[in-house]
N, C-alpha and C. Protein backbone atom coordinates (compact mmCIF):
# COMPACT_ATOMS: atom_id res chain seq x y z
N UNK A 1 0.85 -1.17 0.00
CA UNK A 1 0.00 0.00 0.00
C UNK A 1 0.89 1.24 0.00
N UNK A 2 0.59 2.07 -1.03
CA UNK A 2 1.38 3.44 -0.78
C UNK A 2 0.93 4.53 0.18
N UNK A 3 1.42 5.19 0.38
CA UNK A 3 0.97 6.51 1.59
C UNK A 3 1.90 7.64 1.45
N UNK A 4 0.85 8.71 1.59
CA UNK A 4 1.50 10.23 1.44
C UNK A 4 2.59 10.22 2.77
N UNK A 5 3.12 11.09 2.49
CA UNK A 5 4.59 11.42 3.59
C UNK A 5 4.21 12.73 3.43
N UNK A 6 4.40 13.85 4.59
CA UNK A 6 4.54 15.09 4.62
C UNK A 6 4.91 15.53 6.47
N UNK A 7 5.43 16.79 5.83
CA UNK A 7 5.81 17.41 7.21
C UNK A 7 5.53 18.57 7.51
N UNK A 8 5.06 18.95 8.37
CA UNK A 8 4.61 20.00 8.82
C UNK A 8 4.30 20.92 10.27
N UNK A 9 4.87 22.37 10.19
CA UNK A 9 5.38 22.97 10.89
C UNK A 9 4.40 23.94 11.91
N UNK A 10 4.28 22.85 12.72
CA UNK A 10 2.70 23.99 14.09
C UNK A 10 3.58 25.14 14.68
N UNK A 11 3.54 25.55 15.63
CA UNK A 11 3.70 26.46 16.61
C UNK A 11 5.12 26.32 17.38
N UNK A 12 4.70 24.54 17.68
CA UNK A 12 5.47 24.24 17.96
C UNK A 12 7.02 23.53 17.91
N UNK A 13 6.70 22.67 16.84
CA UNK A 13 7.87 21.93 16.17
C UNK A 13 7.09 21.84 14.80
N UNK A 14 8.51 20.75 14.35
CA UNK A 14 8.27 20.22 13.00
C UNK A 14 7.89 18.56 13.16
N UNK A 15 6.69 18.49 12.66
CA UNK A 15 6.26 16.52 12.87
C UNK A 15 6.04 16.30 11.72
N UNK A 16 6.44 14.62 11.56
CA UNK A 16 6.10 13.83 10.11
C UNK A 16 5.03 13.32 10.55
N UNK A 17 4.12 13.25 9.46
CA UNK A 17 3.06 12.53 9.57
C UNK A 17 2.37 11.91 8.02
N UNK A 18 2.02 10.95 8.23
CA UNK A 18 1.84 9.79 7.21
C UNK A 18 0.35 10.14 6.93
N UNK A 19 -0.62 9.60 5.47
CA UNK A 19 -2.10 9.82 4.61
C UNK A 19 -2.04 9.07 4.16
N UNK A 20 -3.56 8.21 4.68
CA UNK A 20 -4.24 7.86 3.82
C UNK A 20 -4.73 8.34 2.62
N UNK A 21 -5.34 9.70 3.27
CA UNK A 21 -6.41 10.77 2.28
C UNK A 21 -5.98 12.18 3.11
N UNK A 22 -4.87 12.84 2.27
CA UNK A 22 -4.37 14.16 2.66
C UNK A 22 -5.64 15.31 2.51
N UNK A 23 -7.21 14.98 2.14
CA UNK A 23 -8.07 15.70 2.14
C UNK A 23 -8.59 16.04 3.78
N UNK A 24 -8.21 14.80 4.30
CA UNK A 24 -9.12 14.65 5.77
C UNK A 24 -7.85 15.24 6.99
N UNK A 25 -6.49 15.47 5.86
CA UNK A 25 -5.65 15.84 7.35
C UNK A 25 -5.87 17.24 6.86
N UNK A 26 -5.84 18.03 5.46
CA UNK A 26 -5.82 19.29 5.19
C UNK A 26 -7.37 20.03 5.99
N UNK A 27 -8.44 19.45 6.19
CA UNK A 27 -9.10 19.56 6.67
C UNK A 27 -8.81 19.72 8.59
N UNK A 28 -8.35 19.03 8.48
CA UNK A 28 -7.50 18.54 10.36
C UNK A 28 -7.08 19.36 10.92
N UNK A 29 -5.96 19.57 10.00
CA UNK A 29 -4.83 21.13 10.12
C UNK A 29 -5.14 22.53 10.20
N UNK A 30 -5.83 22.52 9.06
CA UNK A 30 -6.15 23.74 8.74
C UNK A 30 -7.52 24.21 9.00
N UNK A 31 -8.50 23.41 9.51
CA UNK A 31 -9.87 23.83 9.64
C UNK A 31 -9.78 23.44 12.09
N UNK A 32 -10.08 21.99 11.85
CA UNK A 32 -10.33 21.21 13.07
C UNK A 32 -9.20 22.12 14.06
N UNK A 33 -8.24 21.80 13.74
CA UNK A 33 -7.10 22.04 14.52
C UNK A 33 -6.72 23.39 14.98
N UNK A 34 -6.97 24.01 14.50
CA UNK A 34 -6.73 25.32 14.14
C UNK A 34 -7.88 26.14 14.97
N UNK A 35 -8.85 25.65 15.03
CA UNK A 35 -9.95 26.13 15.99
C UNK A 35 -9.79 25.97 17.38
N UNK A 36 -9.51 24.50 17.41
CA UNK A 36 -9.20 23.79 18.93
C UNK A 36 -8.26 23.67 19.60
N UNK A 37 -6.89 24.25 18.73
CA UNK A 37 -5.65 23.75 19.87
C UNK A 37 -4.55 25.19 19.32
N UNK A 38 -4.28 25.96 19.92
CA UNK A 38 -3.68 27.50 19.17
C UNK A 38 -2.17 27.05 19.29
N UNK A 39 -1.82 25.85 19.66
CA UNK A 39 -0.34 25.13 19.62
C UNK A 39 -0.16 24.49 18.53
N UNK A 40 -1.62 23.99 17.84
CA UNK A 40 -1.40 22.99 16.65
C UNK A 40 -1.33 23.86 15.64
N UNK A 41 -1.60 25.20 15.69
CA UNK A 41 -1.21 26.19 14.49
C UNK A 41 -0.27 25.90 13.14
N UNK A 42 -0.86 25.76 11.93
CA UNK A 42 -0.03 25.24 11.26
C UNK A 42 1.04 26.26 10.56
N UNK A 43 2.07 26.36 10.17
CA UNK A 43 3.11 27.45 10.11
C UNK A 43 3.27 27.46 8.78
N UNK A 44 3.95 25.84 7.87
CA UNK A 44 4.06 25.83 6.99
C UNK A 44 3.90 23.46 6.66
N UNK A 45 3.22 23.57 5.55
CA UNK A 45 3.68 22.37 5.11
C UNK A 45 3.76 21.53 3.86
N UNK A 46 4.77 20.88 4.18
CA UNK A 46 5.49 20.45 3.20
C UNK A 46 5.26 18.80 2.92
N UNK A 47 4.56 18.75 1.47
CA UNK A 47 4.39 17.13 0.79
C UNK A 47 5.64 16.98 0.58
N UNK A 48 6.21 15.50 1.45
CA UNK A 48 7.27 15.00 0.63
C UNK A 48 7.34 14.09 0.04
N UNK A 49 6.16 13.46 -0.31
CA UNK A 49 5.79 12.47 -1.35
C UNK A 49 4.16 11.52 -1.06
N UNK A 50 3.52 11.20 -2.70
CA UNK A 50 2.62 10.36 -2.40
C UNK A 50 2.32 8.93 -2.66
N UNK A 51 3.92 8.77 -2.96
CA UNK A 51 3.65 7.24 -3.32
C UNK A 51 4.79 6.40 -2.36
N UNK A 52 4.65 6.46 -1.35
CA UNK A 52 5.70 5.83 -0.30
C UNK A 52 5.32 4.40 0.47
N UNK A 53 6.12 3.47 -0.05
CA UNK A 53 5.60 2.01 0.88
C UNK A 53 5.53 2.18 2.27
N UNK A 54 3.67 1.81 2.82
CA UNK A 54 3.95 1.88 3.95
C UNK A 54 4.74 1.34 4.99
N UNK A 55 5.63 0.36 4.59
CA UNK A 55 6.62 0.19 5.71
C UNK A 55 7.68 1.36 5.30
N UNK A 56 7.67 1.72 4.88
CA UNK A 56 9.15 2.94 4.49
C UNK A 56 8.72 3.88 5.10
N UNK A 57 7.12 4.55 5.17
CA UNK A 57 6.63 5.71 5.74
C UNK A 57 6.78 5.46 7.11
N UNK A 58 6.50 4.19 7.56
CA UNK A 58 6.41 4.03 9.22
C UNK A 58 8.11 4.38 9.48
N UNK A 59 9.00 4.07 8.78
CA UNK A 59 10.44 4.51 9.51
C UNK A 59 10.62 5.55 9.42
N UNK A 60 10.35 6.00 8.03
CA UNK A 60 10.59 8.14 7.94
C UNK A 60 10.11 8.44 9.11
N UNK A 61 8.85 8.28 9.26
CA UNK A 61 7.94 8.72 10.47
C UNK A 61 9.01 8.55 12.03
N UNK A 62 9.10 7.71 12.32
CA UNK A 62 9.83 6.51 13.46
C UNK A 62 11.31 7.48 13.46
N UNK A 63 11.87 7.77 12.22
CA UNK A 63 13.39 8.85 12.65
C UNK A 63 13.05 10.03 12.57
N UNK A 64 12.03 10.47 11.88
CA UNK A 64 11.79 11.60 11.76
C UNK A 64 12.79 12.60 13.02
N UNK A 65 13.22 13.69 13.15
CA UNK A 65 13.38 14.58 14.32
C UNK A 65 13.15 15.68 13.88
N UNK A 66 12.84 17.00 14.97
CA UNK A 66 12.31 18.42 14.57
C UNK A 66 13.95 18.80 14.37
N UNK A 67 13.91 19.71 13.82
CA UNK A 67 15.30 20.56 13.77
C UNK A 67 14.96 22.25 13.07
N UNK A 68 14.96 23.21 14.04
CA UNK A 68 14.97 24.57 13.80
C UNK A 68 15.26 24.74 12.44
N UNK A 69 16.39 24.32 11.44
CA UNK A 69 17.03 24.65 10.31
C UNK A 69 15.71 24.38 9.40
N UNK A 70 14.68 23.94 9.97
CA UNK A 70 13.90 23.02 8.49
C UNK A 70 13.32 23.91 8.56
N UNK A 71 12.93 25.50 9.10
CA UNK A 71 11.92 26.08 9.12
C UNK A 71 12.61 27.14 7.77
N UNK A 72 13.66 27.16 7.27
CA UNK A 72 14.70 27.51 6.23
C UNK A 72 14.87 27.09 4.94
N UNK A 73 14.06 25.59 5.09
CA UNK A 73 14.82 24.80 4.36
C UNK A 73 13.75 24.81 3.32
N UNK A 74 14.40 24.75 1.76
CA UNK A 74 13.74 24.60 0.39
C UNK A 74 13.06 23.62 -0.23
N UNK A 75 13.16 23.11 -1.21
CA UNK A 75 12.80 22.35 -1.86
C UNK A 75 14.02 20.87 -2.00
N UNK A 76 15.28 21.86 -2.20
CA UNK A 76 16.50 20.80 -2.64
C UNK A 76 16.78 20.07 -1.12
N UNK A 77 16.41 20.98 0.24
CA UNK A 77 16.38 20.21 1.23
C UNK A 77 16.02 19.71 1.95
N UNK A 78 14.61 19.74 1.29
CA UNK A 78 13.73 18.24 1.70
C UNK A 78 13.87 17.25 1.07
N UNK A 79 14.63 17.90 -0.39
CA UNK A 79 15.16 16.35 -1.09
C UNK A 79 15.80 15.63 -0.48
N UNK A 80 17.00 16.19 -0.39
CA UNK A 80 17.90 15.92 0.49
C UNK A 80 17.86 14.84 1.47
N UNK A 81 17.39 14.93 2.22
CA UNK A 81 16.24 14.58 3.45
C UNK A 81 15.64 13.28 3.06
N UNK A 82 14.86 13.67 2.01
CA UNK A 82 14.06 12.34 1.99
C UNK A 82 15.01 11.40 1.13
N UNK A 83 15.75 11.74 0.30
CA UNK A 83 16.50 10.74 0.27
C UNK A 83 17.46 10.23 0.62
N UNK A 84 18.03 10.84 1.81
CA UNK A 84 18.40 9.99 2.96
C UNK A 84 17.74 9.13 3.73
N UNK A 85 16.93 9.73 4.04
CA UNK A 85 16.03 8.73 4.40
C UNK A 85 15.25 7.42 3.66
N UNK A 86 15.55 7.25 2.47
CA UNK A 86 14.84 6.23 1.82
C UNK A 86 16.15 5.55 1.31
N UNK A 87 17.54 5.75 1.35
CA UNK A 87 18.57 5.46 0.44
C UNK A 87 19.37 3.95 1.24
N UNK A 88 18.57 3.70 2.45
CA UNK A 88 18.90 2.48 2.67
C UNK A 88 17.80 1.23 2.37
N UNK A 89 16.66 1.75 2.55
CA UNK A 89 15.67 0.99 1.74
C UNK A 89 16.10 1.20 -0.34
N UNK A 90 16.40 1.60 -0.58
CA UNK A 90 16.55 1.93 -2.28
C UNK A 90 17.97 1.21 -2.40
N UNK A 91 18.94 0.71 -2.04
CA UNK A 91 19.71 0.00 -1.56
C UNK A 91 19.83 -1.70 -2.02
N UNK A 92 18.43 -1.65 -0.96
CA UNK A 92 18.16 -2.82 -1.22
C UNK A 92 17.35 -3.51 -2.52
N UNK A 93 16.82 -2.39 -3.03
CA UNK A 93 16.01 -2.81 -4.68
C UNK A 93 17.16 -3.37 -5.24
N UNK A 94 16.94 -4.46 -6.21
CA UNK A 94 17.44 -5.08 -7.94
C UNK A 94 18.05 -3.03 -8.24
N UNK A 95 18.97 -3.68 -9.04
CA UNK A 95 19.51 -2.35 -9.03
C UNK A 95 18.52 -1.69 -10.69
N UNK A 96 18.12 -2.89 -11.35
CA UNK A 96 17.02 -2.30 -12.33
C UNK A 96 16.18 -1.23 -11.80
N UNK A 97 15.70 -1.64 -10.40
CA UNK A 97 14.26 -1.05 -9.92
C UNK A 97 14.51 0.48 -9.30
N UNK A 98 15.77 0.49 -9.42
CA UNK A 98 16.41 1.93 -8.31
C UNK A 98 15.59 2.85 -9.31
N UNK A 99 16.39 2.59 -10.10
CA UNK A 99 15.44 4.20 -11.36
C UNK A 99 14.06 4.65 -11.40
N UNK A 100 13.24 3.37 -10.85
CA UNK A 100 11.95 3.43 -11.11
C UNK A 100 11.65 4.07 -9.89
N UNK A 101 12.18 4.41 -8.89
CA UNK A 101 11.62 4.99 -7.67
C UNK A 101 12.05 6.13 -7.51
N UNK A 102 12.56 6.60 -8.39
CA UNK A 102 13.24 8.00 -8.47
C UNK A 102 12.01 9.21 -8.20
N UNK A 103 10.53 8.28 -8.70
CA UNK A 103 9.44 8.97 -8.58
C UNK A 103 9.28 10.15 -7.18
N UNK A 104 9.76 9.04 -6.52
CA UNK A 104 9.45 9.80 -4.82
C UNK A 104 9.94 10.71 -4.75
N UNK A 105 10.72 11.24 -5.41
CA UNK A 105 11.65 12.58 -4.97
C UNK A 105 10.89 14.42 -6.21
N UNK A 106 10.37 13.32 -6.90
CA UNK A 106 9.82 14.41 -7.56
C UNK A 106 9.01 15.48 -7.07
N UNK A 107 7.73 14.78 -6.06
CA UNK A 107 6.69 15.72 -5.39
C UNK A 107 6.61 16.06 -4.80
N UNK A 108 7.56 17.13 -3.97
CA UNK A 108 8.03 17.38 -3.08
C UNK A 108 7.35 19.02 -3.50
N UNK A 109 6.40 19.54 -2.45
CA UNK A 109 5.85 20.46 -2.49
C UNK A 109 5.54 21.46 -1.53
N UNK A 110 5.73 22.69 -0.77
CA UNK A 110 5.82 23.25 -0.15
C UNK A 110 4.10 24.05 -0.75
N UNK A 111 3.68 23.77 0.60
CA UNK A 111 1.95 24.28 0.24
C UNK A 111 2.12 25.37 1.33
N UNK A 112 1.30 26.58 0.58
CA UNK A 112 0.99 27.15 2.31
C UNK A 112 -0.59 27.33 2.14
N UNK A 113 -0.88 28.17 3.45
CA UNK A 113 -1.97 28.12 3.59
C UNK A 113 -3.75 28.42 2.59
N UNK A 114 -2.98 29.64 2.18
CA UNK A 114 -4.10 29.97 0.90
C UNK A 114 -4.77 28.61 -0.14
N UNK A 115 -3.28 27.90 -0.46
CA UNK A 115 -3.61 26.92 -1.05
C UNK A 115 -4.54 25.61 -0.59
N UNK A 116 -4.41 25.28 0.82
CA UNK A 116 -5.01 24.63 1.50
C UNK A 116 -6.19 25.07 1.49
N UNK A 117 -6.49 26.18 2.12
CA UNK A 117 -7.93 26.68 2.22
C UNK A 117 -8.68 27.08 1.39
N UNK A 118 -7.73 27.15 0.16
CA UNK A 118 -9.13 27.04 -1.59
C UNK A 118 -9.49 25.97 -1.67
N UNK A 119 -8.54 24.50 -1.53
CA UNK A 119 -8.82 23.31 -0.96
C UNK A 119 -9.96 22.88 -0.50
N UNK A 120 -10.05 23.13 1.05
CA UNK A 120 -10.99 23.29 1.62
C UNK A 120 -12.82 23.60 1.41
N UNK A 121 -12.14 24.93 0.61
CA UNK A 121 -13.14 26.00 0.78
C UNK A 121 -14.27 25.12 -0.69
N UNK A 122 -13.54 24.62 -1.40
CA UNK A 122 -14.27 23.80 -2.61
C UNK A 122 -15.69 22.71 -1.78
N UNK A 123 -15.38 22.16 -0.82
CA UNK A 123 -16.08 20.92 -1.00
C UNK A 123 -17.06 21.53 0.14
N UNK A 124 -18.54 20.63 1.02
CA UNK A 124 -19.68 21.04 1.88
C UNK A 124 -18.61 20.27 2.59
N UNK A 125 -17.62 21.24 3.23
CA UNK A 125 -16.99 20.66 4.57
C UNK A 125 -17.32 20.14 6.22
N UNK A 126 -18.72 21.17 6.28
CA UNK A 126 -18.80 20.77 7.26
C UNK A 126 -20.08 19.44 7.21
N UNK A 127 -20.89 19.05 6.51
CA UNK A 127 -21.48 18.34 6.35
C UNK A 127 -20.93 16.73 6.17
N UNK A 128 -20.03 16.96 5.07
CA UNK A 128 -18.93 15.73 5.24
C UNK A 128 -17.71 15.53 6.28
N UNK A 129 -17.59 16.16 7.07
CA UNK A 129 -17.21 16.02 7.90
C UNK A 129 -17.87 15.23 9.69
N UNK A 130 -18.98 15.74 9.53
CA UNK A 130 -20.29 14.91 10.25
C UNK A 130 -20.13 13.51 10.11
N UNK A 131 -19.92 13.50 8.71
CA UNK A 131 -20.70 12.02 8.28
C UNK A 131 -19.03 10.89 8.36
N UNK A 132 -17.91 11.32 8.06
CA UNK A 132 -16.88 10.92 8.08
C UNK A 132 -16.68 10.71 9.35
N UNK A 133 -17.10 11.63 10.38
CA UNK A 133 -16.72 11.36 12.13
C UNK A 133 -17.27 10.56 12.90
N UNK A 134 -18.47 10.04 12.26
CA UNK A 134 -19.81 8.46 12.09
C UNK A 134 -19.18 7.43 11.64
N UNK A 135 -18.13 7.77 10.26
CA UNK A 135 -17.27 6.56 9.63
C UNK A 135 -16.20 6.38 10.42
N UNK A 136 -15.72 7.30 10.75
CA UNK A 136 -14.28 7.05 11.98
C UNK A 136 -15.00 5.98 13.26
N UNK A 137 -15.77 6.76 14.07
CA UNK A 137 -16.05 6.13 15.13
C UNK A 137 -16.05 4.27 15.10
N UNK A 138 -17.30 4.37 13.71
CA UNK A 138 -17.78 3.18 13.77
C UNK A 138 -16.21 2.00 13.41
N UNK A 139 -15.31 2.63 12.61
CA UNK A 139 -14.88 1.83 12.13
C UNK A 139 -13.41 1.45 13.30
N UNK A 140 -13.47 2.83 14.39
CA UNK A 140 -12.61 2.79 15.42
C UNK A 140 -13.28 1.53 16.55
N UNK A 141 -14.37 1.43 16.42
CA UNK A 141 -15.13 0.86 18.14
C UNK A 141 -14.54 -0.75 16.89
N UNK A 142 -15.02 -0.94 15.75
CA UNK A 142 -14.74 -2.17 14.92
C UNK A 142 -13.57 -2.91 15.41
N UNK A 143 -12.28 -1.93 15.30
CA UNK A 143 -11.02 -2.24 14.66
C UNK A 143 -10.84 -2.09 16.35
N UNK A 144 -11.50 -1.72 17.51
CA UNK A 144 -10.72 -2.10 18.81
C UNK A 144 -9.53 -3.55 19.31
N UNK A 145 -8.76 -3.36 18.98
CA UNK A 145 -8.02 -4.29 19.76
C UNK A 145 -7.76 -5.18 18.60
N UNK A 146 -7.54 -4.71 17.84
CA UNK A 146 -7.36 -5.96 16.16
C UNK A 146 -6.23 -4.88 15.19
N UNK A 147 -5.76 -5.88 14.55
CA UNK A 147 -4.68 -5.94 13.61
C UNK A 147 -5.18 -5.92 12.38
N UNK A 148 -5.40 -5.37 11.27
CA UNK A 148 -5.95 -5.88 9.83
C UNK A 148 -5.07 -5.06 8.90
N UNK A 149 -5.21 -5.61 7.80
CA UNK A 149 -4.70 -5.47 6.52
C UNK A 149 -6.04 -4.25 6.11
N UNK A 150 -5.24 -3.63 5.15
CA UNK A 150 -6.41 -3.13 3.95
C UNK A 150 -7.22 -3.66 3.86
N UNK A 151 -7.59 -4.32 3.15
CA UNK A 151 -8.42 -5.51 2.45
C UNK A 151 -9.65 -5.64 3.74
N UNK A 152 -9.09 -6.38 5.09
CA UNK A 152 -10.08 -6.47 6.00
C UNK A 152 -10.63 -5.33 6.59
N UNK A 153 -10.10 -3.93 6.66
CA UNK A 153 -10.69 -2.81 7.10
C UNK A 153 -11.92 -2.43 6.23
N UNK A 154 -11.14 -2.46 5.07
CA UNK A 154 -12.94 -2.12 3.65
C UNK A 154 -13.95 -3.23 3.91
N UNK A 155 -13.69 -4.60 4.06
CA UNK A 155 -15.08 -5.37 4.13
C UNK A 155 -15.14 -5.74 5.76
N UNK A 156 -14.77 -5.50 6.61
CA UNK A 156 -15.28 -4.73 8.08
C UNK A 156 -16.13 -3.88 7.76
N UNK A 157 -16.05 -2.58 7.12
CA UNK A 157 -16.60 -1.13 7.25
C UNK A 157 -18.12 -1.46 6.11
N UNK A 158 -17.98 -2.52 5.38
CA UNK A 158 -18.76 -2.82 4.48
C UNK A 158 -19.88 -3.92 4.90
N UNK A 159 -19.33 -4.55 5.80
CA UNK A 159 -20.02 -5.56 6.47
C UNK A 159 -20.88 -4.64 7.54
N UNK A 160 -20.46 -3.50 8.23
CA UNK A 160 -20.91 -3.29 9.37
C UNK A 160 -21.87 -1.69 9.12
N UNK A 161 -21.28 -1.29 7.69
CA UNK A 161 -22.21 0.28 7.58
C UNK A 161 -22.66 0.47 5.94
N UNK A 162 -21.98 -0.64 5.07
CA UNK A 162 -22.39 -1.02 4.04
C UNK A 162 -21.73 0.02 3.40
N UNK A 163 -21.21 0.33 3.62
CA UNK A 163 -20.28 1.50 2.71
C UNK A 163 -18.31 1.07 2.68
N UNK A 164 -18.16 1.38 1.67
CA UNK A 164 -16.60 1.34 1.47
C UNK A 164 -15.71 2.33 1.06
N UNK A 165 -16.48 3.33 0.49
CA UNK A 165 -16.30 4.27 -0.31
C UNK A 165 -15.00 5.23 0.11
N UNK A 166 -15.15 5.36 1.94
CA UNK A 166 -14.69 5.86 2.06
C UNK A 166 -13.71 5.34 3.60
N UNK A 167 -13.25 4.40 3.59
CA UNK A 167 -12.77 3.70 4.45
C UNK A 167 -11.48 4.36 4.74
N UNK A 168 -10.61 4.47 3.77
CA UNK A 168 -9.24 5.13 3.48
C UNK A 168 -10.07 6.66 4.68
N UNK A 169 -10.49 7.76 4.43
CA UNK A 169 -11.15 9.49 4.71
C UNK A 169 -11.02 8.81 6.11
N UNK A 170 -12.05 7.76 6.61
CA UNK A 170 -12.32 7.60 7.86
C UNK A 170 -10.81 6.82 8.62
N UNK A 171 -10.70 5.75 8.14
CA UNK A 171 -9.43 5.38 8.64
C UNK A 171 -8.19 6.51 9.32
N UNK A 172 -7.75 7.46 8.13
CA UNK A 172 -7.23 8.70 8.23
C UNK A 172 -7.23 9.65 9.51
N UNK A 173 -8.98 9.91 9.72
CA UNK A 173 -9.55 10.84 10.58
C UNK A 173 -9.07 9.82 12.01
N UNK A 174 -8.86 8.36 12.10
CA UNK A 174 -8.78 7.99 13.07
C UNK A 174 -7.37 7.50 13.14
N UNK A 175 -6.83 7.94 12.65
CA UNK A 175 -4.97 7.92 12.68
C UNK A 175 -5.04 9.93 13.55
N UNK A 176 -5.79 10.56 13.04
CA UNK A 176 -5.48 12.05 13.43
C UNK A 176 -6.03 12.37 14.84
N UNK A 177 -7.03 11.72 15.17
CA UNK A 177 -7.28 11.17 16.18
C UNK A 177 -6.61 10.98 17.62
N UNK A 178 -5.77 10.10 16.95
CA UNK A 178 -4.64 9.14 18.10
C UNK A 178 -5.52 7.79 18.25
N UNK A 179 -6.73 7.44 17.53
CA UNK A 179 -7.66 6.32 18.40
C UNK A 179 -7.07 5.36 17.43
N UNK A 180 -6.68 5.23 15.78
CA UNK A 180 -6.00 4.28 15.01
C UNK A 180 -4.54 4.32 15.39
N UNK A 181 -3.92 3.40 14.66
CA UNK A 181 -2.62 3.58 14.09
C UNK A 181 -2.13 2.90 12.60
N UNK A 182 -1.14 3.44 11.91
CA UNK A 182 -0.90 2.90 10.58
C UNK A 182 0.35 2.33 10.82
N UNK A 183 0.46 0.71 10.78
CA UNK A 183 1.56 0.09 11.02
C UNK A 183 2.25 -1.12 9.62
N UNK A 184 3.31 -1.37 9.44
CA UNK A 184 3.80 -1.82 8.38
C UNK A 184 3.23 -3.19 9.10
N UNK A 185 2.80 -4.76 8.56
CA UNK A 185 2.87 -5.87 8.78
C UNK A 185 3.95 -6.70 8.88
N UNK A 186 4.99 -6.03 8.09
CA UNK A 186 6.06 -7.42 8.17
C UNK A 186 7.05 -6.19 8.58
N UNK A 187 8.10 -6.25 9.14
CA UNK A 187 9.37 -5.93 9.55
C UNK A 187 10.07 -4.80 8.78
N UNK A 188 10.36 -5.67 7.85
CA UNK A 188 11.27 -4.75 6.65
C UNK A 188 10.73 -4.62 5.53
N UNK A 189 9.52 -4.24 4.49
CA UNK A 189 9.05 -4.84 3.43
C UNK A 189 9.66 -4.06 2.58
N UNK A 190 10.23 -5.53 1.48
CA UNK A 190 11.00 -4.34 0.30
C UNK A 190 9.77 -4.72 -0.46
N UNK A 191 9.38 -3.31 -1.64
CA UNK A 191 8.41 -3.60 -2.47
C UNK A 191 8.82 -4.48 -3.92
N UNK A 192 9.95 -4.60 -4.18
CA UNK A 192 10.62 -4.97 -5.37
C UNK A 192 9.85 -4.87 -6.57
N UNK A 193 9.72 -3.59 -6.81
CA UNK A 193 9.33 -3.13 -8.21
C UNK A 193 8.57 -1.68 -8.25
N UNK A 194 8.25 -1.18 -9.12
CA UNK A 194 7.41 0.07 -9.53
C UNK A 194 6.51 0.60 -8.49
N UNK A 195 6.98 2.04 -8.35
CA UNK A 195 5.61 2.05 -7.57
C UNK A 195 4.40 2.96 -8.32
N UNK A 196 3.55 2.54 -8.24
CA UNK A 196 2.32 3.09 -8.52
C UNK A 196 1.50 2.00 -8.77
């Protein structure tokens, strides 16, 4: 499964944080958050990619550290960055496959706020947001105390509210939460091949 990578700069530090559906954290950040916590203030943030194996995102995440300098730092040094951070996993690819992942370094995007909040400002936010915090719950009280794959979270959420549509939005909202978590299954997973 791939997953967005991005980082982004509150009040207080700089945190990585991993997407399902970067609609439901831009919403999080910039709407939820922003109302309720004047520490979670978002400053600046930065996509550093959307096609990242989730075991690779759980370690970015896992070393991640804040460092003052990043509040400075460009485009070439979040490259930087992230491919240090991925260059021992990329390592390990068939050396055919190295080229093909070169992808990750491309989307590296420094958003600020305006952009977010045209974002936003497009969709009946607060209405879907209601209905997504019904999909979180239900699919949080579900997933209490259990382990699942992809696969079993959509026909859980399908079995139990008949909807799938949006499992990924809700899942998300309950990673932002703190009530989920997004964890790799196996140890080390190399993807060995293309991503997308």
């Amino acid at each position: 499964m791939k997953i967005v990578v991005y980082a982004i700069r509150t009040s207080d530090k700089w945190e990585c944080c991993l997407s399902l559906d970067m609609r439901v954290d831009f919403q999080w950040w910039y709407g939820v958050k922003r109302w309720t916590d004047e520490k979670a203030s978002v400053r600046s943030l930065v996509l550093l990619s959307t096609q990242v194996p989730l075991g690779w995102a759980v370690v970015i995440q896992e070393r991640f550290r804040s460092n003052q300098d990043m509040d400075q730092w460009g485009k070439s040094e979040w490259k930087k960055y992230l491919y240090q951070s991925l260059s021992s996993f990329l390592l390990q690819e068939p050396e055919g496959n190295r080229s093909q992942w070169s992808v990750l370094f491309t989307e590296i995007q420094q958003l600020d706020g305006s952009y977010v909040n045209s974002f936003i400002e497009m969709r009946n936010v607060a209405e879907d947001w209601v209905l997504l915090m019904q999909h979180a719950e239900l699919l949080i009280q579900c997933m209490a105390g259990r382990a699942l794959l992809a696969g079993e979270v959509e026909a859980l959420l399908a079995e139990v509210a008949g909807d799938t549509s949006d499992w990924r939005s809700a899942a998300q909202l309950g990673v932002l939460l703190g009530r989920l978590r997004l964890e790799a299954g196996l140890a080390q997973p190399a993807p060995l091949g293309a991503p997308g």
